[in-house]
PDB file of N, CA and C in Angstrom:
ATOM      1  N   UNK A   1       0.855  -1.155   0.000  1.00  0.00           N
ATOM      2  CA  UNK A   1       0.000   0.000   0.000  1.00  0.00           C
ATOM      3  C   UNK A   1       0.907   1.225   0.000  1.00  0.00           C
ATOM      4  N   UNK A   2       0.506   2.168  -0.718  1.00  0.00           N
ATOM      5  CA  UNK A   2       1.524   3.529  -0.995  1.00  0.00           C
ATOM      6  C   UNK A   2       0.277   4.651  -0.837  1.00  0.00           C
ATOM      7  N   UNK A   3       1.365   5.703  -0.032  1.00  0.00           N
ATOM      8  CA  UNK A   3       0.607   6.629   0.106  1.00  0.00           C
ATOM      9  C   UNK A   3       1.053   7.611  -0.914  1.00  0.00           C
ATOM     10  N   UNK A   4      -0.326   8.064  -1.804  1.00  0.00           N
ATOM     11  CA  UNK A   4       0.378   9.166  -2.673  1.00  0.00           C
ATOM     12  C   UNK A   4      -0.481  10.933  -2.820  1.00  0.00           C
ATOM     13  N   UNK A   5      -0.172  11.631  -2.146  1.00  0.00           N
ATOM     14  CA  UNK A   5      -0.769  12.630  -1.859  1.00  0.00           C
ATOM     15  C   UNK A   5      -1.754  12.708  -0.577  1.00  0.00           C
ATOM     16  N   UNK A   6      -1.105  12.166   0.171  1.00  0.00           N
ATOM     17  CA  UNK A   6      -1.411  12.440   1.655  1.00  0.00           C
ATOM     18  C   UNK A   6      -0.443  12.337   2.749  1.00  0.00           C
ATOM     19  N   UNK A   7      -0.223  13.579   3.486  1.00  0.00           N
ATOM     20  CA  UNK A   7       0.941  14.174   4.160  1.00  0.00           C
ATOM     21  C   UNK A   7       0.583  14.159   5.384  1.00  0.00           C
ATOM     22  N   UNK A   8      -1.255  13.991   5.652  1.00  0.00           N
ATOM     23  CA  UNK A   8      -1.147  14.088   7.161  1.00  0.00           C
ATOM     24  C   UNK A   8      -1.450  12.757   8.030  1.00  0.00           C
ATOM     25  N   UNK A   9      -2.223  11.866   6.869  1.00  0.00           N
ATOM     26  CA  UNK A   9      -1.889  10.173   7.916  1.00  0.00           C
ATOM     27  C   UNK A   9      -1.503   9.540   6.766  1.00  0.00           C
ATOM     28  N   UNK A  10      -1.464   8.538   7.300  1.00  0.00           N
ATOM     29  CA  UNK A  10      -0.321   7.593   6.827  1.00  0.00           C
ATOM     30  C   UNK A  10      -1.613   6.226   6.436  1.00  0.00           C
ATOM     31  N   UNK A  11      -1.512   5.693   5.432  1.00  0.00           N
ATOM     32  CA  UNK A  11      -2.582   4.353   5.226  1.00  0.00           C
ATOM     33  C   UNK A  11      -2.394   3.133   6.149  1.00  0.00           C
ATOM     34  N   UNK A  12      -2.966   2.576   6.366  1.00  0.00           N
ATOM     35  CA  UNK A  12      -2.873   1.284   7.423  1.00  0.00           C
ATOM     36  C   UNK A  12      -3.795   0.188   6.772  1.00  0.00           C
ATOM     37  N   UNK A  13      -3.536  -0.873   7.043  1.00  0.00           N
ATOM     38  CA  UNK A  13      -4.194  -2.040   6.173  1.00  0.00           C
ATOM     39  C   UNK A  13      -4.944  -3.016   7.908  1.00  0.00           C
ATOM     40  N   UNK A  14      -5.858  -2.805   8.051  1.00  0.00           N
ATOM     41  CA  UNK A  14      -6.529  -3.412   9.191  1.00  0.00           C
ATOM     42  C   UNK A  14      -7.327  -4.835   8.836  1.00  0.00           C
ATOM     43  N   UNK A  15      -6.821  -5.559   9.448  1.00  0.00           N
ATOM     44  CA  UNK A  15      -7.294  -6.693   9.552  1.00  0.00           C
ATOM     45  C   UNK A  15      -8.278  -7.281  10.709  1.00  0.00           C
ATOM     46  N   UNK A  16      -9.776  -7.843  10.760  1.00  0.00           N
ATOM     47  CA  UNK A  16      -9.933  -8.238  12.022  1.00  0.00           C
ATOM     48  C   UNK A  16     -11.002  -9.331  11.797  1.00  0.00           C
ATOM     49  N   UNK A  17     -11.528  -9.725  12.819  1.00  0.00           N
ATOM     50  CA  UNK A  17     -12.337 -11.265  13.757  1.00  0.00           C
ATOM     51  C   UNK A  17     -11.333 -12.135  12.785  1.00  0.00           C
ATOM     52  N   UNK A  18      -9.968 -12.647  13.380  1.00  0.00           N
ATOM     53  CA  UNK A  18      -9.000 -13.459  12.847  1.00  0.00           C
ATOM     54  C   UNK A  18      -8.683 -14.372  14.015  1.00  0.00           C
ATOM     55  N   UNK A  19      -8.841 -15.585  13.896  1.00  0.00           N
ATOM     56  CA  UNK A  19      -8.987 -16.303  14.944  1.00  0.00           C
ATOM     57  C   UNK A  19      -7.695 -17.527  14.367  1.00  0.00           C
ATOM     58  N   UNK A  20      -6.283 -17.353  14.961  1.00  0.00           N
ATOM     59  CA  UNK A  20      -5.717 -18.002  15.081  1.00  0.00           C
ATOM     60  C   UNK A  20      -5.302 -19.675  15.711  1.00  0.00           C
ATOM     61  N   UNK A  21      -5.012 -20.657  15.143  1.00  0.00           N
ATOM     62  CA  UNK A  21      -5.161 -21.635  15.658  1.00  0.00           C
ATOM     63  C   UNK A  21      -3.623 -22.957  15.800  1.00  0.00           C
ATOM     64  N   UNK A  22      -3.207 -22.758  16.571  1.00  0.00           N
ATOM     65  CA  UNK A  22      -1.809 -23.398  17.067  1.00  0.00           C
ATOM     66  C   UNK A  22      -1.758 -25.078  16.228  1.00  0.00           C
ATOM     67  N   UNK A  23      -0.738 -24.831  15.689  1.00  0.00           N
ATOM     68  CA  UNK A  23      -0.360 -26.571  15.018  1.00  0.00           C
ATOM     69  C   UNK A  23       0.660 -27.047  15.352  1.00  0.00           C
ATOM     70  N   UNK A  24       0.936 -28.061  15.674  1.00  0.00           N
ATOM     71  CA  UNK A  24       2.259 -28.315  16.507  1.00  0.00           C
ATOM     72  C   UNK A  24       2.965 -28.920  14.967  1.00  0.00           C
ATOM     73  N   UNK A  25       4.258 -29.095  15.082  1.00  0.00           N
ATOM     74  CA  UNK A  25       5.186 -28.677  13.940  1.00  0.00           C
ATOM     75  C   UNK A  25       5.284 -30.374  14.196  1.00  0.00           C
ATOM     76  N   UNK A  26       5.695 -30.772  12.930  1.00  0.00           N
ATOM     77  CA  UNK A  26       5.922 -32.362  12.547  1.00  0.00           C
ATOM     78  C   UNK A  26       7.153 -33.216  13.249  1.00  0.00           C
ATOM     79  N   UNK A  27       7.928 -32.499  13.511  1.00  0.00           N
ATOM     80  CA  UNK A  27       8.964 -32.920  14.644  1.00  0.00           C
ATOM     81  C   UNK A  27       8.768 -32.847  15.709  1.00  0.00           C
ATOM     82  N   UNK A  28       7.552 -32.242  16.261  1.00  0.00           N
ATOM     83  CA  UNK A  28       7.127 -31.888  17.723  1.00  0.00           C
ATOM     84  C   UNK A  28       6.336 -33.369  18.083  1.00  0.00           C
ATOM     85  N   UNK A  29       5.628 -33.471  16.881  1.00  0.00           N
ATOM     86  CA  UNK A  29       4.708 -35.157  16.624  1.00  0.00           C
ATOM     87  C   UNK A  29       5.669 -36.142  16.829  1.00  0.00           C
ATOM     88  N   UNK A  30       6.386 -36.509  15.867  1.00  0.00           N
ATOM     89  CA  UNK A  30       7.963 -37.174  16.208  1.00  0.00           C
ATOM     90  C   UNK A  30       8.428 -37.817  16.483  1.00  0.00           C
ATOM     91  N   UNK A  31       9.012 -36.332  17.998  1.00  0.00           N
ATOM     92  CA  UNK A  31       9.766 -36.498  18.992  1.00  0.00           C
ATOM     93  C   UNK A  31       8.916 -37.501  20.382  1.00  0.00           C
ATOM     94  N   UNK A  32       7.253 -36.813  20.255  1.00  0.00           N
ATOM     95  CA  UNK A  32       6.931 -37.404  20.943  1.00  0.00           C
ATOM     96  C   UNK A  32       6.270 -38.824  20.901  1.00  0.00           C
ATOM     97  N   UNK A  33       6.433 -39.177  19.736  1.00  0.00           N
ATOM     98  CA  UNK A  33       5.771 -40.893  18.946  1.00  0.00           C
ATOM     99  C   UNK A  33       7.323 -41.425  19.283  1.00  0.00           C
ATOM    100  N   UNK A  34       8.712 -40.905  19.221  1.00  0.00           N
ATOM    101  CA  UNK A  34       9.501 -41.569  19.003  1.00  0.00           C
ATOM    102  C   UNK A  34       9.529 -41.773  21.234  1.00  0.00           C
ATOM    103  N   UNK A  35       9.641 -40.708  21.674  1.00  0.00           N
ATOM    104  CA  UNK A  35       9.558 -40.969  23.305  1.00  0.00           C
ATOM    105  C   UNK A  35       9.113 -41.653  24.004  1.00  0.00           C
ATOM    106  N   UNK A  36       7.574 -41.954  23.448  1.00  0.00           N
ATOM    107  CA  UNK A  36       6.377 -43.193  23.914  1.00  0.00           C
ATOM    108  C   UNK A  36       6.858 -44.518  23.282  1.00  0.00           C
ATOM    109  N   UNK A  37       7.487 -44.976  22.152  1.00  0.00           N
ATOM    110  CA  UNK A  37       8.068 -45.986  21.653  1.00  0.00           C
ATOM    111  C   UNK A  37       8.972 -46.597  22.638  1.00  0.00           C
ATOM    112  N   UNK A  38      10.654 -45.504  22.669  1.00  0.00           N
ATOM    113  CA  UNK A  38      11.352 -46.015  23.493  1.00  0.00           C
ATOM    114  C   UNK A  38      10.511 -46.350  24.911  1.00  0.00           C
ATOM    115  N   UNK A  39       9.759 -45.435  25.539  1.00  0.00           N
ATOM    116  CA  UNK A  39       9.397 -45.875  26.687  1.00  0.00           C
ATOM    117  C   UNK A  39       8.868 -47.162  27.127  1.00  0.00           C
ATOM    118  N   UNK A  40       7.714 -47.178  25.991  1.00  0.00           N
ATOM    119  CA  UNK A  40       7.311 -49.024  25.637  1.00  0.00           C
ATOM    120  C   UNK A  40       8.394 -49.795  25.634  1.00  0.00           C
ATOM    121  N   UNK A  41       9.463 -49.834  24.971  1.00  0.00           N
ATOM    122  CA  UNK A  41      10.317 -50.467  24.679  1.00  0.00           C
ATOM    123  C   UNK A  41      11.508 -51.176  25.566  1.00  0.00           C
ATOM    124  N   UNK A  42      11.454 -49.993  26.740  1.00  0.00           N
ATOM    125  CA  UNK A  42      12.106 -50.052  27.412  1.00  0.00           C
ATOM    126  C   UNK A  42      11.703 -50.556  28.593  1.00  0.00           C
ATOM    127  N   UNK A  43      10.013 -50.413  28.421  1.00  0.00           N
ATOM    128  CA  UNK A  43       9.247 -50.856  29.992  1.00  0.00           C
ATOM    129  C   UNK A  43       9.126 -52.455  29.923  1.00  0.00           C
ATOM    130  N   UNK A  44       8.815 -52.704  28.420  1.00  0.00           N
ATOM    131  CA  UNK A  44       8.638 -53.770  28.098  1.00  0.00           C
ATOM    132  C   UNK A  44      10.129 -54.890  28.349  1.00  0.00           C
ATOM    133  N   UNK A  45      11.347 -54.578  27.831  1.00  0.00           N
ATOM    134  CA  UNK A  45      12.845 -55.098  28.174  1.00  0.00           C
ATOM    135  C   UNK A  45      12.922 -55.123  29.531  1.00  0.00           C
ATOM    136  N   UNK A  46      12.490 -54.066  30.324  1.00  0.00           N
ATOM    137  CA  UNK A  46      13.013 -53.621  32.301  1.00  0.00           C
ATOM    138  C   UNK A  46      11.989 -55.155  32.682  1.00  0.00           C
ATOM    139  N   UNK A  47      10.591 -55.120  32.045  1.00  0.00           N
ATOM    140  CA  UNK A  47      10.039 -56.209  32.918  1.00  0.00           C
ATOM    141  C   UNK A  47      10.133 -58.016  32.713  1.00  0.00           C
ATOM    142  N   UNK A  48      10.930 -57.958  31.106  1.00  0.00           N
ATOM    143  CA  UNK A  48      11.607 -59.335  30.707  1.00  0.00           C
ATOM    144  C   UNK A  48      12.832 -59.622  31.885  1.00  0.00           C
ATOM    145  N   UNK A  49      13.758 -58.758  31.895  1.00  0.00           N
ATOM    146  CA  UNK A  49      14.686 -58.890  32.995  1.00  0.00           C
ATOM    147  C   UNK A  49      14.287 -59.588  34.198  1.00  0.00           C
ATOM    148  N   UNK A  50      13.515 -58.736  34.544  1.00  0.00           N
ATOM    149  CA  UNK A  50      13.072 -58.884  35.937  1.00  0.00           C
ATOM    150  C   UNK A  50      12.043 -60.538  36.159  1.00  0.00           C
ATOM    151  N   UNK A  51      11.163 -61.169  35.038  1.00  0.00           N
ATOM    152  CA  UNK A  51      11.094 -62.293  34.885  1.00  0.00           C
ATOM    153  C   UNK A  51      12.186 -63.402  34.567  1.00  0.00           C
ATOM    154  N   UNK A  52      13.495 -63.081  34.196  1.00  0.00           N
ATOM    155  CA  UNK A  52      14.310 -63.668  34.221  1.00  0.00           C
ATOM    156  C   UNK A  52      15.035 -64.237  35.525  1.00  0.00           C
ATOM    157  N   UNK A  53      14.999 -62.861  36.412  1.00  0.00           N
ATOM    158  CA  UNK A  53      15.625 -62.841  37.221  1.00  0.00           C
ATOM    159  C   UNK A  53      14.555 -63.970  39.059  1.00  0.00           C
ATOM    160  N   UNK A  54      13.671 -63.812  38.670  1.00  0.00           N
ATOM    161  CA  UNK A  54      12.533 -64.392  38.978  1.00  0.00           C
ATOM    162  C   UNK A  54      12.579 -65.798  38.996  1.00  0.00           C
ATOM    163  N   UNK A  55      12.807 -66.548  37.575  1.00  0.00           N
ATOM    164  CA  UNK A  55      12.966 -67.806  37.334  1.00  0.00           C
ATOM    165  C   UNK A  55      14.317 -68.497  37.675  1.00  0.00           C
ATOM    166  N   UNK A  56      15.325 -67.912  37.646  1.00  0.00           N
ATOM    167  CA  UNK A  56      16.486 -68.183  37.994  1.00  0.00           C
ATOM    168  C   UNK A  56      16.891 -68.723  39.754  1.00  0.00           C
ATOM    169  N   UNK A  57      16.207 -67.992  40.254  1.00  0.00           N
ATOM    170  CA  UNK A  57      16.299 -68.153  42.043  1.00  0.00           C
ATOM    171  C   UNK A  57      15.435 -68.845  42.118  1.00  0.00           C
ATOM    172  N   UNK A  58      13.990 -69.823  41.131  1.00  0.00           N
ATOM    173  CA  UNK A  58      13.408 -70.725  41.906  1.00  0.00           C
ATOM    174  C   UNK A  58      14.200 -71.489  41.588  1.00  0.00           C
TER     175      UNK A  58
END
């Protein structure tokens, strides 16, 4: 927008009822599919151990 022959305001481009809406970014998805994996993964290995360890001492 250009102002051309007006010295005492200045043009402004107004925008409004704009209702913004938050997306979480594809690595944010991810990070947290890849976090819940290991966690499975890891809960699942911690409690094989521990049945190992179980069978061994009867």
């Amino acid at each position: 927008m250009v102002d051309i022959g007006d010295f005492i305001t200045s043009s402004a481009l107004s925008v409004e009822n704009v209702q913004l809406t938050p997306v979480p970014e594809p690595l944010t998805i991810l990070g947290a599919g890849t976090a819940i994996s290991f966690g499975g993964f890891f809960k699942r290995k911690l409690s094989q151990g521990q049945k190992k360890n179980k069978k061994s001492y009867s």
